[in-house]
Protein backbone atom coordinates (compact mmCIF):
# COMPACT_ATOMS: atom_id res chain seq x y z
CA UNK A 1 68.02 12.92 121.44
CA UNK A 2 68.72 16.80 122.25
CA UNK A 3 72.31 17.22 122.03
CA UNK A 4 74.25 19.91 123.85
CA UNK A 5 76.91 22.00 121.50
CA UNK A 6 79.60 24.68 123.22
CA UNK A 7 82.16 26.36 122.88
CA UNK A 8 80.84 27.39 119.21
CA UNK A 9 81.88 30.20 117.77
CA UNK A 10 79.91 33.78 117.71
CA UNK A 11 79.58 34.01 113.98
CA UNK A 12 77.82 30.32 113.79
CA UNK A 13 74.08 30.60 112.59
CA UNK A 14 71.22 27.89 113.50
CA UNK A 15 71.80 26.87 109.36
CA UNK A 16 75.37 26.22 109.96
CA UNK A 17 75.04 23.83 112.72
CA UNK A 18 72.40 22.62 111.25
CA UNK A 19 74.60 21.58 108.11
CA UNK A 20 77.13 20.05 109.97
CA UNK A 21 74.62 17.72 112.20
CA UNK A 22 73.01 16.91 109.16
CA UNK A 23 76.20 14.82 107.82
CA UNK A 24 74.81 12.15 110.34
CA UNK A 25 71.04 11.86 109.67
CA UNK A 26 67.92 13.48 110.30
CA UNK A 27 68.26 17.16 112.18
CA UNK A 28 64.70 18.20 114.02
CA UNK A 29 65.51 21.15 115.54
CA UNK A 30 68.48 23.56 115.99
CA UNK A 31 68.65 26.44 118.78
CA UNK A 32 71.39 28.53 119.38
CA UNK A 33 71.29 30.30 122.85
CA UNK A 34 71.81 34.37 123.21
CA UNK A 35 71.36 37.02 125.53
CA UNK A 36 68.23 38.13 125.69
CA UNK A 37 69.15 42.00 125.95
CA UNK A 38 71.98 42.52 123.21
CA UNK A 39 71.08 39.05 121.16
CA UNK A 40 74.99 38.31 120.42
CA UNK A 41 75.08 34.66 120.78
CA UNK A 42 76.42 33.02 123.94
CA UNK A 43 78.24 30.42 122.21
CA UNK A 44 76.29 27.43 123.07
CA UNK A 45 73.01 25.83 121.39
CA UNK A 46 71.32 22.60 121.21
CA UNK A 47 70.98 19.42 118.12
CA UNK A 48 67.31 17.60 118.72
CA UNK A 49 68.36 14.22 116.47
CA UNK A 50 65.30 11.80 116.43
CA UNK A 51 67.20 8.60 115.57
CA UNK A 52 69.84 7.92 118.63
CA UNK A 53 72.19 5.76 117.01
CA UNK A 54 72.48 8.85 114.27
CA UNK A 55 73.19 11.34 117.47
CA UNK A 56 75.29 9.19 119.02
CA UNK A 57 77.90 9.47 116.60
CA UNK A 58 77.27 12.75 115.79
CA UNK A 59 78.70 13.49 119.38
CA UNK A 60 81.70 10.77 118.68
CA UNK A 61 82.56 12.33 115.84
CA UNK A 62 81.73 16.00 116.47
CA UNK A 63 82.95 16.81 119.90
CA UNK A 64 86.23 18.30 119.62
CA UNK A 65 86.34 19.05 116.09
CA UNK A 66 88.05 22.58 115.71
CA UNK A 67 85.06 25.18 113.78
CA UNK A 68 86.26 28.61 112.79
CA UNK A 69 89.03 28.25 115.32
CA UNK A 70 87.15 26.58 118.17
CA UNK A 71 86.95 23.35 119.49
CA UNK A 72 83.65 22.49 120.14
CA UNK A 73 82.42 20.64 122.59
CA UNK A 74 79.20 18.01 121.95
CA UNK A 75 77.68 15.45 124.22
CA UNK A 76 73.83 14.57 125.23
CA UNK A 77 72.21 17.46 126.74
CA UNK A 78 71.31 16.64 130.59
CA UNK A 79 67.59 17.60 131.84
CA UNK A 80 67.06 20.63 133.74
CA UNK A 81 67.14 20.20 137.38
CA UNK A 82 63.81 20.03 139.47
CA UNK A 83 64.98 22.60 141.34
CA UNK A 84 65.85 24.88 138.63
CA UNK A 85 65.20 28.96 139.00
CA UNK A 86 65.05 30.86 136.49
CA UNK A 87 67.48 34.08 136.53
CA UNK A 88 66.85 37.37 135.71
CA UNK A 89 63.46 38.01 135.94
């Protein structure tokens, strides 16, 4: 299941969020999401979990919990639209 994580903090590294997924099973990928010109972070990334009933609560018992001062924010990541454009190019 890919897993959508905001409101993260700057300083977070794949490893860290890694860690914390990883209290819940099996963690196949980690990406964190920054701008392509400066690289700082842009405070979201995405959890691939293999096993749903491990990402499932993951997200129960993730989303909202406070992180170096944020609260982040963790449901199931939604497909990209059809009609999706990329930006910027």
């Amino acid at each position: 299941m890919n897993i959508y994580v905001g409101n993260l903090s700057y300083k977070i590294s794949k490893e860290d969020l890694k860690q914390l997924f990883e209290e819940y099973g099996e963690v196949s990928s980690v990406s964190l999401i920054s701008d392509k010109y400066t690289g700082q972070s842009k405070g979201f990334g995405f959890v691939v979990m293999e096993n749903k009933d491990d990402a499932e609560r993951a997200i129960q018992e993730l989303n909202g919990r406070e992180v170096d001062h944020r609260e982040m924010k963790v449901n199931e990541a939604r497909p990209k639209p059809d009609n999706f454009v990329k930006r910027n190019r």
